[in-house]
Protein backbone atom coordinates (compact mmCIF):
# COMPACT_ATOMS: atom_id res chain seq x y z
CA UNK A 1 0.00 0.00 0.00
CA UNK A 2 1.26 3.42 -1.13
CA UNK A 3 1.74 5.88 1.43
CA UNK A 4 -1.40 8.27 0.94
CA UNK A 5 -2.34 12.17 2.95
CA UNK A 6 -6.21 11.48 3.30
CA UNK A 7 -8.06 14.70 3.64
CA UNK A 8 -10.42 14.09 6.76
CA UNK A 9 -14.20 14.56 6.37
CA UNK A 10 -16.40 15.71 8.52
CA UNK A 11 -15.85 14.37 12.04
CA UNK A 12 -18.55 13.33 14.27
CA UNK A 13 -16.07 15.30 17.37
CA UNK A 14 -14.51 17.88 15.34
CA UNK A 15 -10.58 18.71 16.43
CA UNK A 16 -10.90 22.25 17.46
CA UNK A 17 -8.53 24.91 15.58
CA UNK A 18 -5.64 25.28 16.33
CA UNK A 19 -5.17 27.75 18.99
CA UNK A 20 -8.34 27.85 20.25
CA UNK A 21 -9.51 27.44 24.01
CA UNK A 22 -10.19 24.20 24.69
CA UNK A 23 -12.15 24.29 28.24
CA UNK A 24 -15.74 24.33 28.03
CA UNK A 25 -18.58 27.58 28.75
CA UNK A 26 -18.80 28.22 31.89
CA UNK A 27 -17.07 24.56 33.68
CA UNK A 28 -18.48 23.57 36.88
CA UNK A 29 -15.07 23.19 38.36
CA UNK A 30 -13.25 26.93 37.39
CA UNK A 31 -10.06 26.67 39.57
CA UNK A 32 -8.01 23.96 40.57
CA UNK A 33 -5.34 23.25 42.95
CA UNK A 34 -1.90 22.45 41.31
CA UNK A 35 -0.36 19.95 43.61
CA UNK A 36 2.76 20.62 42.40
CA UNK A 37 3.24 23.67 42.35
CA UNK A 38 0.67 24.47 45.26
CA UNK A 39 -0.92 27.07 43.44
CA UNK A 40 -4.36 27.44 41.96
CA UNK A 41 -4.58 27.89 38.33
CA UNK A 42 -7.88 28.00 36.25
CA UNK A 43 -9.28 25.61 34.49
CA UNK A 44 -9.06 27.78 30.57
CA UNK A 45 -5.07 27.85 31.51
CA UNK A 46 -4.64 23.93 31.97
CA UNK A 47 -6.74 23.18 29.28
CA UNK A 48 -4.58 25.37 27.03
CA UNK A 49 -5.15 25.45 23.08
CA UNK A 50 -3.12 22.51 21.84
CA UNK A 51 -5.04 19.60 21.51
CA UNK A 52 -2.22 16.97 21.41
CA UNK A 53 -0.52 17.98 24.65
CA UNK A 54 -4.12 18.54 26.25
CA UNK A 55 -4.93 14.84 25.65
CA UNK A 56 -1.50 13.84 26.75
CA UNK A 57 -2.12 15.40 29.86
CA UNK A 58 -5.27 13.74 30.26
CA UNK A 59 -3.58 10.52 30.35
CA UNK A 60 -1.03 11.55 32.74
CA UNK A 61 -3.55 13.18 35.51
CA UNK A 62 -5.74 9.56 35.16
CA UNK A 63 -2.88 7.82 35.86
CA UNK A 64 -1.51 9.88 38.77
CA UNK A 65 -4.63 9.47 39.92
CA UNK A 66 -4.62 6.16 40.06
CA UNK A 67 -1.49 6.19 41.37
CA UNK A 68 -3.07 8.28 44.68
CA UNK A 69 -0.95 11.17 43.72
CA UNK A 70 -3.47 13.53 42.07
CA UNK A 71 -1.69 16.07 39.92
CA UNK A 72 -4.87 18.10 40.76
CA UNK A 73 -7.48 18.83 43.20
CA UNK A 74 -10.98 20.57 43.57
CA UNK A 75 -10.45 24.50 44.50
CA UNK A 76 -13.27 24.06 46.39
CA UNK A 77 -13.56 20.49 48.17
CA UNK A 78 -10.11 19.34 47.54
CA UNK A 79 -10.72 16.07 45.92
CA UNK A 80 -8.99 14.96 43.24
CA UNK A 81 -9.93 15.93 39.78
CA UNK A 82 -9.24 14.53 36.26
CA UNK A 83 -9.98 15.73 32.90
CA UNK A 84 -13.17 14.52 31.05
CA UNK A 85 -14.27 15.48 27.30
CA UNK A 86 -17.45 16.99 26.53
CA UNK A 87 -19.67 14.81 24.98
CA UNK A 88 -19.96 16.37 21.74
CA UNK A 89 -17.33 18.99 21.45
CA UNK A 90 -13.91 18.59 21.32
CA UNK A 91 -14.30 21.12 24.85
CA UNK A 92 -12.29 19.48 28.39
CA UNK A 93 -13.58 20.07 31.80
CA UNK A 94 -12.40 19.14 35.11
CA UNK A 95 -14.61 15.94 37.30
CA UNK A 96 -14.28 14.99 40.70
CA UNK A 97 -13.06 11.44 41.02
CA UNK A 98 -16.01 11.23 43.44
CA UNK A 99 -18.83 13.50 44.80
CA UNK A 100 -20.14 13.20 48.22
CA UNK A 101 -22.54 16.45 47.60
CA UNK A 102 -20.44 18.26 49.89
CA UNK A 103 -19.01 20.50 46.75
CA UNK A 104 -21.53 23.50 45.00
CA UNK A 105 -19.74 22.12 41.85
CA UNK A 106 -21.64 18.64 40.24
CA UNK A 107 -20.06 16.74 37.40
CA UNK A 108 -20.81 13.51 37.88
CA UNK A 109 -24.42 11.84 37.89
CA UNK A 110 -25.35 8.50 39.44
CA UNK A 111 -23.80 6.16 37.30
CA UNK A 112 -20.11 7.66 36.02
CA UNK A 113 -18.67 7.55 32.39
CA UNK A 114 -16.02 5.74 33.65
CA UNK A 115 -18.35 2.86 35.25
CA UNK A 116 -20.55 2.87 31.83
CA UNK A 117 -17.43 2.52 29.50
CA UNK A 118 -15.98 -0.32 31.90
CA UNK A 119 -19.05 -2.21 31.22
CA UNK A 120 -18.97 -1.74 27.44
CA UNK A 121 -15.96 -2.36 27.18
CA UNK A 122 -16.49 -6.06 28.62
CA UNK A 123 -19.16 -6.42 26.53
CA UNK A 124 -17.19 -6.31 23.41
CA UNK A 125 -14.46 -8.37 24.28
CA UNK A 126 -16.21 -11.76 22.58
CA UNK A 127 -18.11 -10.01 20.31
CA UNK A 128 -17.38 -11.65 16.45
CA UNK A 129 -14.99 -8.65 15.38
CA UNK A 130 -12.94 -8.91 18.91
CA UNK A 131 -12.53 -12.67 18.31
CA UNK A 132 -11.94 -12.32 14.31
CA UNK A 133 -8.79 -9.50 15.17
CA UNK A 134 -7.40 -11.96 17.84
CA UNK A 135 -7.07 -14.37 15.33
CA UNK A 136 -5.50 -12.42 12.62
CA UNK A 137 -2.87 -11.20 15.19
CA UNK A 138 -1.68 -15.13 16.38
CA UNK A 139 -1.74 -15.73 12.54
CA UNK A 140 0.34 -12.55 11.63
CA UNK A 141 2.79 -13.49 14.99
CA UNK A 142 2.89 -17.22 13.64
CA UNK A 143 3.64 -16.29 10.08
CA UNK A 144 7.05 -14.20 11.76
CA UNK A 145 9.70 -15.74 13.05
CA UNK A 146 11.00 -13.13 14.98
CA UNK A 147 8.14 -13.93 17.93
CA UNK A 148 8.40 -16.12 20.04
CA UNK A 149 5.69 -17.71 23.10
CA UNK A 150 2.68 -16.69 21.44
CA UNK A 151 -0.28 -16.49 24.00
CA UNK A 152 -3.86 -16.11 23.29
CA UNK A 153 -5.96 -14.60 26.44
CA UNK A 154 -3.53 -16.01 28.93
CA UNK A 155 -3.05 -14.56 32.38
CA UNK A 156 -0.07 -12.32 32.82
CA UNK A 157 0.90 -12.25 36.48
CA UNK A 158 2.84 -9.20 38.15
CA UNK A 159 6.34 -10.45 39.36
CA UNK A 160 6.17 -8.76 42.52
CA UNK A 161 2.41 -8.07 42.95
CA UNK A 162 -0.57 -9.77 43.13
CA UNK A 163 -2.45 -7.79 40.02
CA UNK A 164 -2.85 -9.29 36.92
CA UNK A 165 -4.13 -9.06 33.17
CA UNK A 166 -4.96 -11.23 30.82
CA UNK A 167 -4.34 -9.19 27.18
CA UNK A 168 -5.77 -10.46 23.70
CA UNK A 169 -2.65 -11.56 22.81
CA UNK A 170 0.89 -11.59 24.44
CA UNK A 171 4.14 -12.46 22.61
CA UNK A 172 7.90 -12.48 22.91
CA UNK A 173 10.04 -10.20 20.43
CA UNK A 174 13.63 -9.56 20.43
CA UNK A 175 13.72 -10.56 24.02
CA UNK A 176 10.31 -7.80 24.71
CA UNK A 177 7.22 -9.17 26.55
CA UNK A 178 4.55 -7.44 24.23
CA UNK A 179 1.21 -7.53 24.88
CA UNK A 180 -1.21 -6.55 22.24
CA UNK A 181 -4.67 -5.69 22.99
CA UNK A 182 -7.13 -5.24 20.55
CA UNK A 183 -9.31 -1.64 20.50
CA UNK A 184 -12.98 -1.19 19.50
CA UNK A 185 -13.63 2.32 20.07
CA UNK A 186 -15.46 2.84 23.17
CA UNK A 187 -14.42 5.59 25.95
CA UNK A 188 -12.69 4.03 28.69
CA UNK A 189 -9.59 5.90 29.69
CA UNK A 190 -9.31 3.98 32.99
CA UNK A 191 -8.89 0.68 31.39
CA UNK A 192 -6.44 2.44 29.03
CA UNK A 193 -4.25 3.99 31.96
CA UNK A 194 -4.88 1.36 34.19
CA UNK A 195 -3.24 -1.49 31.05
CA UNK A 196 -0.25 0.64 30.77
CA UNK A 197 0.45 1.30 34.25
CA UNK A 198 0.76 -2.59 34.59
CA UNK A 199 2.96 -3.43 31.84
CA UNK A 200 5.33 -0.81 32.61
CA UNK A 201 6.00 -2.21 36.08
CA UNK A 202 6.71 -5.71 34.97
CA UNK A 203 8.78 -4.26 31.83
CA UNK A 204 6.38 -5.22 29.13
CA UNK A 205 5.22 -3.50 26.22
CA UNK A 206 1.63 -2.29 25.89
CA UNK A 207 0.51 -2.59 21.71
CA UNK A 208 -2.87 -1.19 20.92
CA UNK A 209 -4.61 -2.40 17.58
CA UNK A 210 -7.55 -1.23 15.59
CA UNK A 211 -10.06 -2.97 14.13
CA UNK A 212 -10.36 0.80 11.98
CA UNK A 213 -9.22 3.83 12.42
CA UNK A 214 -10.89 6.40 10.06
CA UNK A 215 -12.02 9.90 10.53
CA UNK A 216 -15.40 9.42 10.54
CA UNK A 217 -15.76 6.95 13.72
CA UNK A 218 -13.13 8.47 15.92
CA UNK A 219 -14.07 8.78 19.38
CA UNK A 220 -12.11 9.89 22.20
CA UNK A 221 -10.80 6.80 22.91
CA UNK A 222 -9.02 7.03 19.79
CA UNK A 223 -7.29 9.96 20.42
CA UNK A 224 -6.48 8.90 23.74
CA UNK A 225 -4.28 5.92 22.28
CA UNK A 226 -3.35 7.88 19.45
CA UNK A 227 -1.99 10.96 20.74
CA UNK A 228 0.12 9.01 23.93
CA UNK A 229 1.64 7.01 21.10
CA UNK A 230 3.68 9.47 19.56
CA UNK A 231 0.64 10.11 17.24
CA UNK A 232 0.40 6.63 15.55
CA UNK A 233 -2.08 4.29 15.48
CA UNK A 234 -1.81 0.99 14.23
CA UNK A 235 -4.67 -1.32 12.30
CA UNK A 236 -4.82 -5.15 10.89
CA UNK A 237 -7.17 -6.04 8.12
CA UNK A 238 -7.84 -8.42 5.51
CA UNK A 239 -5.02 -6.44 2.97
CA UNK A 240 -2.35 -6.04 6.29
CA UNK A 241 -2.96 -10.15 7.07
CA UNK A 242 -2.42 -11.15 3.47
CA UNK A 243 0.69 -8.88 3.49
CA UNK A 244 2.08 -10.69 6.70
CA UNK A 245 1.46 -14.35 5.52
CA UNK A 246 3.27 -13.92 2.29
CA UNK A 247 6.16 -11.56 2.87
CA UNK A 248 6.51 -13.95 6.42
CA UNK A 249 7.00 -10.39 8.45
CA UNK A 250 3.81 -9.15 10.87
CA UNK A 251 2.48 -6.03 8.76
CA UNK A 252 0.13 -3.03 9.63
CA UNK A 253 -1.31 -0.40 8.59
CA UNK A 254 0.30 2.58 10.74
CA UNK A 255 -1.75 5.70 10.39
CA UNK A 256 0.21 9.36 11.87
CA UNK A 257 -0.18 12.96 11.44
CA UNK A 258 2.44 15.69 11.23
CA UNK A 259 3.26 18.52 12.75
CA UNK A 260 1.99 21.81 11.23
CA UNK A 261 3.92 24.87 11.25
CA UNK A 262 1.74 27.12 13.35
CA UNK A 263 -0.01 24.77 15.35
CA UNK A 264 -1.84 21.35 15.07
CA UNK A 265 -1.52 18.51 13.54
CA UNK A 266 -2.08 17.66 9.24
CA UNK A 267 -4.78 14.83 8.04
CA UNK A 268 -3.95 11.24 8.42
CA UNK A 269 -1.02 9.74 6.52
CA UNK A 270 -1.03 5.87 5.96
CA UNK A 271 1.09 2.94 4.76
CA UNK A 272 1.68 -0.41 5.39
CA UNK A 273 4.74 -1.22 7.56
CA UNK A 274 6.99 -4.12 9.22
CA UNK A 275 6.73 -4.97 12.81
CA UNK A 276 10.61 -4.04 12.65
CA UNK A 277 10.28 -1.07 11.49
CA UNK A 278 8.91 0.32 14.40
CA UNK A 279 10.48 2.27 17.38
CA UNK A 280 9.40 0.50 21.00
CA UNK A 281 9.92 2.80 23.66
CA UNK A 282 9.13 0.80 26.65
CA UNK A 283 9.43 3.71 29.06
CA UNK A 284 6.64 5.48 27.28
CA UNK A 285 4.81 2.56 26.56
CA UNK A 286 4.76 3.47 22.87
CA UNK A 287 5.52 2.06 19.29
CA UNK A 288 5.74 4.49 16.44
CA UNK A 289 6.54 4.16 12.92
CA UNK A 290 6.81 8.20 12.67
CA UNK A 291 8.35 10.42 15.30
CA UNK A 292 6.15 12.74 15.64
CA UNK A 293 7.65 14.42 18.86
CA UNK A 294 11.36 14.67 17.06
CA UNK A 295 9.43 16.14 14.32
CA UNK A 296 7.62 18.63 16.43
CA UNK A 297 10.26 19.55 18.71
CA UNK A 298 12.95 20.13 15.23
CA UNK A 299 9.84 22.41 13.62
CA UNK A 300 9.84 24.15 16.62
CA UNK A 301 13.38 24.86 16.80
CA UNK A 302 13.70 25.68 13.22
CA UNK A 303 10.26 28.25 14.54
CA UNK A 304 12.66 29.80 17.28
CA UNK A 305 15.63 30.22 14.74
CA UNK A 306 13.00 32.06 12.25
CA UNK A 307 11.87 33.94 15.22
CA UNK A 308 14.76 35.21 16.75
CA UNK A 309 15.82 36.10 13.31
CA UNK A 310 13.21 38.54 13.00
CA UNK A 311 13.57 40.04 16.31
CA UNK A 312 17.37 40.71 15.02
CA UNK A 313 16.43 41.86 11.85
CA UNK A 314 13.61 44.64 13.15
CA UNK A 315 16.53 45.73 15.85
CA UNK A 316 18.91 45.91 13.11
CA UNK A 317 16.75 47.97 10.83
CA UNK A 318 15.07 49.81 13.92
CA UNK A 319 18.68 51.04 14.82
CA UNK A 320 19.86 52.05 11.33
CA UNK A 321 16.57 53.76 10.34
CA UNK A 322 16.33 51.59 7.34
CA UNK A 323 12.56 51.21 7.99
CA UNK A 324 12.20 55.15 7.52
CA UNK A 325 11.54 57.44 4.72
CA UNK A 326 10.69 57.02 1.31
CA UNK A 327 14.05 54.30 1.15
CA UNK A 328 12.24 52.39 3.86
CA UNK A 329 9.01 51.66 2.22
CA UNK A 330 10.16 47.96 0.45
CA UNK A 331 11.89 47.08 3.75
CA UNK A 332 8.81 48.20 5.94
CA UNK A 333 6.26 46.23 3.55
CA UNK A 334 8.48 43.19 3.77
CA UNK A 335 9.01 43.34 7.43
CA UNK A 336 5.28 43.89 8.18
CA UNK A 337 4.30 40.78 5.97
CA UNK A 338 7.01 38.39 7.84
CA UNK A 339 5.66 39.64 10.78
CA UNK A 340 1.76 38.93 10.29
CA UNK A 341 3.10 34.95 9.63
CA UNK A 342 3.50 34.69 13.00
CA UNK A 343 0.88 37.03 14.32
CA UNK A 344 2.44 39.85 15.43
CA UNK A 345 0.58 42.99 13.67
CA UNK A 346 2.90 46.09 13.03
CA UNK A 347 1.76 49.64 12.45
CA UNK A 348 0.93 50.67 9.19
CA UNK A 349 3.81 53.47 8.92
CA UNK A 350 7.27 53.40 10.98
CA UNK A 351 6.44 56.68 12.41
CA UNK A 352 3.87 54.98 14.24
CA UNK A 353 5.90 52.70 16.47
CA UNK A 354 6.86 53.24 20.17
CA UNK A 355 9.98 54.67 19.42
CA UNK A 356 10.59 56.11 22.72
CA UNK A 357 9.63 52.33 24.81
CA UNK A 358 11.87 50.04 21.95
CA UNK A 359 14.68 52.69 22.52
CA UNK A 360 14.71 52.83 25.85
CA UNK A 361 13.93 48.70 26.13
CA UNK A 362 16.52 47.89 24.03
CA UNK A 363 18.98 50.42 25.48
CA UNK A 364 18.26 48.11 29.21
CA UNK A 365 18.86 44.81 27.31
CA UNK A 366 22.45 45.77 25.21
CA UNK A 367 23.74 47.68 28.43
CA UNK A 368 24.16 51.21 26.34
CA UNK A 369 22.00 54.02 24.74
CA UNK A 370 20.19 52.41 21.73
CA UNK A 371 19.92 54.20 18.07
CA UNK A 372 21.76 57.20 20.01
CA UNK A 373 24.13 59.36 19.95
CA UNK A 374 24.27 59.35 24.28
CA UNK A 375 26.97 57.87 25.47
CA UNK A 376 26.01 56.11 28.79
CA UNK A 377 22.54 54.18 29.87
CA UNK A 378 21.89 56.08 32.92
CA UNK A 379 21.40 59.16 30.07
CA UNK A 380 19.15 56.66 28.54
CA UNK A 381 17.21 56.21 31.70
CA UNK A 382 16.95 59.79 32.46
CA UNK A 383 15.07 60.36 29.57
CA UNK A 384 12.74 57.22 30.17
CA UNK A 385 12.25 58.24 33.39
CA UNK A 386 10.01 61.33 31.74
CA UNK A 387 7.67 58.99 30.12
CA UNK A 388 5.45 57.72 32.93
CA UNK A 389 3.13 55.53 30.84
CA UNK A 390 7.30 53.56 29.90
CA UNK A 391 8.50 53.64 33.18
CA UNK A 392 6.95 50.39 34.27
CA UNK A 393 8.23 48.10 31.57
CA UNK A 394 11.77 50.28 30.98
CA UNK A 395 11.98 49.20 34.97
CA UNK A 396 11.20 45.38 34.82
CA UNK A 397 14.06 45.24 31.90
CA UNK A 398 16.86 47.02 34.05
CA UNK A 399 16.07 44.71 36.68
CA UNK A 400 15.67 41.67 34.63
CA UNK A 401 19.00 42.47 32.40
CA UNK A 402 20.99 43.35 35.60
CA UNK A 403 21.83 46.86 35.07
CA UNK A 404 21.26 48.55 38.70
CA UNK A 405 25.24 48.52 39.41
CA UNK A 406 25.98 49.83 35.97
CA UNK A 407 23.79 52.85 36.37
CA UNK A 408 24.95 53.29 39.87
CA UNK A 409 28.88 53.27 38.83
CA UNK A 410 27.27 55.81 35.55
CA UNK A 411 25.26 58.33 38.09
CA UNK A 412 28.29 60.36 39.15
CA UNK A 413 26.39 63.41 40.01
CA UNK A 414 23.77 61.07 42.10
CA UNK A 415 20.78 62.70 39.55
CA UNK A 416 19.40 59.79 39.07
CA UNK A 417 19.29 58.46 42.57
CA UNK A 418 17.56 61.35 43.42
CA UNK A 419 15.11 61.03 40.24
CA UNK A 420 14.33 57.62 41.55
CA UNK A 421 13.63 58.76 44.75
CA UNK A 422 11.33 61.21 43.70
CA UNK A 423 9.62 58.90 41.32
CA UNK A 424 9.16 56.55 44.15
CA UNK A 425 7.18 59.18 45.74
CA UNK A 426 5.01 60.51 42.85
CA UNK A 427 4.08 56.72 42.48
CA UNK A 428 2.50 56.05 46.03
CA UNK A 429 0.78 59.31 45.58
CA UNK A 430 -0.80 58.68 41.73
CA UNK A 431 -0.09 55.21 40.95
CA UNK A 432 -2.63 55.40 37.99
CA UNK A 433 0.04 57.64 36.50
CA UNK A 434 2.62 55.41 36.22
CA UNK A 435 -0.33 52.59 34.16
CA UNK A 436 1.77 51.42 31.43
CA UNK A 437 0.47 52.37 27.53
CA UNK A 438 -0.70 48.75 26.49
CA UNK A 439 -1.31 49.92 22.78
CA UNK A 440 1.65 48.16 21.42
CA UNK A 441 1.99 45.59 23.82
CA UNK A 442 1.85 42.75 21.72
CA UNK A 443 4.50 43.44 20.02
CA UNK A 444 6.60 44.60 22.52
CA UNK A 445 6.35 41.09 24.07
CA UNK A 446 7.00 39.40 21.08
CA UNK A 447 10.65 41.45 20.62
CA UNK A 448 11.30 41.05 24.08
CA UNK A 449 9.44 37.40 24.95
CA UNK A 450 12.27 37.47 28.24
CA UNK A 451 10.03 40.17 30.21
CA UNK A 452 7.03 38.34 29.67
CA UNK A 453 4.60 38.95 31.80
CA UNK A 454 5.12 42.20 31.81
CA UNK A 455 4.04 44.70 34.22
CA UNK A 456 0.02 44.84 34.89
CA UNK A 457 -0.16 48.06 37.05
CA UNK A 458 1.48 49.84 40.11
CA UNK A 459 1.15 48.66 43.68
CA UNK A 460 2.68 51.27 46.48
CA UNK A 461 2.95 48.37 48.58
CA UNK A 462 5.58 47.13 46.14
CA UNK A 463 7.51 50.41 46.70
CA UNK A 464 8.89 49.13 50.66
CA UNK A 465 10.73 46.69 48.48
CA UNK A 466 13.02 48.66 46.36
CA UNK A 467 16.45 48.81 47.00
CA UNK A 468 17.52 52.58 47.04
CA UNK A 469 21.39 51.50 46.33
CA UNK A 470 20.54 49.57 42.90
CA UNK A 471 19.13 52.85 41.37
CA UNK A 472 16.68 51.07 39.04
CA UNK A 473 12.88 51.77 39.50
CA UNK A 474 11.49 48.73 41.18
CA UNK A 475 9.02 46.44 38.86
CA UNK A 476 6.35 44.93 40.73
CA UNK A 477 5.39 41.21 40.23
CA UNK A 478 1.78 41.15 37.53
């Protein structure tokens, strides 16, 4: 079988776009507790906007979980909390692992999802399609001599505990314990977790197979499997079976997606591949014909080369004044149209940008007075320190680029001490002055991604914190 890019149809769950919120209207649970970090984040932020590492981390926080070591609890009750799909959205919310009605927030009814997927899940595990794929696997694992032990529905006992499992089909390969169970698309993420938490303790492998995998029956099961596999899925058929008893090598169809540029994944790619041509990563419990994760973390770099390249490019031409005057027009047209690819909007003329802020901003990052003819920084900062609506952000990059000792060693005359005293004072008096101008914040934190978050407002309180022998403004925490 050729490999093939199928253009998915309509889905019954549509993927959402990429980059947009994933949490649900208005989710019962709003705020949970991280456990790890012992801090309480909201439920939009954990959720995110990328699918792929949302779903990933829906595996992980069922099996901590399961593991009694919640990654997070209930802001409210303090039970643990997992993540859960809406039924007919690709939208996430957070439900308790178990309500006792003593929490305003309800997410579970009598019977759970988890409890109804369990029980379908046992109900297909004889019927004729479950028993048909069984068979095709020992006939595929026969036909290859590299497996050894074959085992159909045979116990598999821990070494050291008492749990057990008993998988479709368990083999031996290159000296790896796999065991390959056989999916039917129905939603139970327990089992799932619960499967691969066992066969990494006793230093199997666990090996999911379809019966189909198409875009027009995926459920969330699906992804579940698909997306904690390095984004592969694997499927034996009629045409994979044939394959494997005449070319004497187990065959399947692997099915992956790539890694898009800005975000998300492409349709489904498929071709027919060896056994041994797959990666097992045991640790991760995985098998993968296509890395997608190399392939994703490589884009990503080669994203963060582009990037940066543009951030030195618009200081470059921002210092020269090549973006200026009638001479500047090609270079400003080109520079505003590399910029909109990665969704940073500039102003329509150069005239029109913060020149003042970038000055003074990049002045606090190289050290020195920026597209100037000054000689020192603490010149720089004296003419920052006129621009109230600056003087947050201009502070929060002297601190974060370390320059209070430089402009202390630079302030000779002890002016700018004394301007940062008196600053200090105008700012407990009027803090509403000293409100940053947000108008060209995106891009500001897109040049300068190192401040991020930048400063929200001014807090007086903040001002008993300053250190009067660093001679930088102090920048409050957002």
């Amino acid at each position: 079988m050729s490999e093939r890019l199928l253009r998915p149809p309509r889905r019954l769950r549509p993927r959402p776009d990429p980059g947009s919120a994933l949490v649900v209207d208005r989710p019962q649970i709003a705020e949970v507790l991280d456990v790890a970090a012992g801090d309480f984040v909201s439920a939009a932020v954990v959720m995110g906007t990328d699918y792929a590492s949302l779903v990933q981390r829906r595996m992980e926080t069922r099996t901590q979980m399961r593991r009694g070591t919640p990654l997070y609890k209930c802001a409210i009750c303090g039970v643990a909390v997992h993540i859960c799909c809406s039924r007919d959205t690709a939208k996430f919310f957070f439900k308790h692992r178990h309500e006792d009605g003593n929490c305003p927030a309800v997410t579970a009814g009598q019977l759970n999802q988890d409890e109804i997927d369990a029980r379908k899940y046992n109900g297909l595990k004889e019927s004729r399609l479950h028993i048909q794929m069984k068979q095709w696997v020992v006939n595929c694992l026969a036909a290859d001599k590299s497996f050894t032990d074959i085992r159909t529905e045979q116990v598999w006992k821990g070494a050291w505990t008492g749990q057990w499992r008993k998988p479709d089909v368990q083999a031996v390969y290159a000296g790896q314990r796999v065991a390959f169970e056989i999916q039917l698309s129905t939603t139970y993420l327990d089992v799932i977790a619960g499967r691969r938490d066992f066969y990494l303790e006793q230093g199997g492998l666990l090996f999911w197979i379809f019966a189909r995998f198409d875009t027009e029956r995926l459920r969330m099961t699906d992804d579940d499997v698909f997306y904690n596999n390095n984004v592969n899925a694997f499927v034996v058929h009629q045409e994979s079976v044939d394959a494997s008893l005449e070319a004497g090598a187990f065959q399947l169809e692997c099915i992956w997606a790539v890694p898009l540029a800005h975000g998300g994944t492409s349709g489904l790619h498929r071709k027919l591949v060896r056994f041994d041509e797959l990666t097992l990563d045991t640790a991760q419990q995985r098998a993968y014909y296509y890395d997608f994760d190399k392939a994703k973390a490589l884009r990503k770099s080669r994203m963060e080369a582009e990037l940066d390249q543009l951030r030195q490019d618009f200081e470059r031409m921002f210092e020269e004044r090549s973006i200026y005057g009638e001479e500047g027009r090609a270079a400003w047209s080109a520079l505003k149209l590399r910029f909109a690819r990665v969704g940073v909007p500039l102003v329509h003329y150069p005239r029109d940008l913060p020149f003042e802020l970038l000055q003074g901003l990049y002045s606090a990052k190289l050290g020195k007075p920026f597209a100037s003819k000054r000689k020192l920084l603490v010149e720089s900062a004296h003419q920052m320190a006129s621009r109230k609506s600056m003087l947050r952000w201009f502070s929060q990059a002297l601190r974060h680029y370390g320059r209070g000792d430089q402009l202390k060693s630079e302030d000779r005359s002890g002016l700018w001490a004394l301007k940062v005293k008196d600053l200090r004072a105008q700012e407990a008096q009027d803090p509403d002055a000293f409100s940053p101008d947000r108008t060209h914040q995106t891009l500001v934190e897109f040049l300068f991604p190192e401040l991020c978050p930048l400063s929200v407002c001014v807090r007086p309180s903040h001002l008993d914190r300053c250190n009067p022998v660093k001679y930088e403004l102090n920048s409050p925490r957002p």
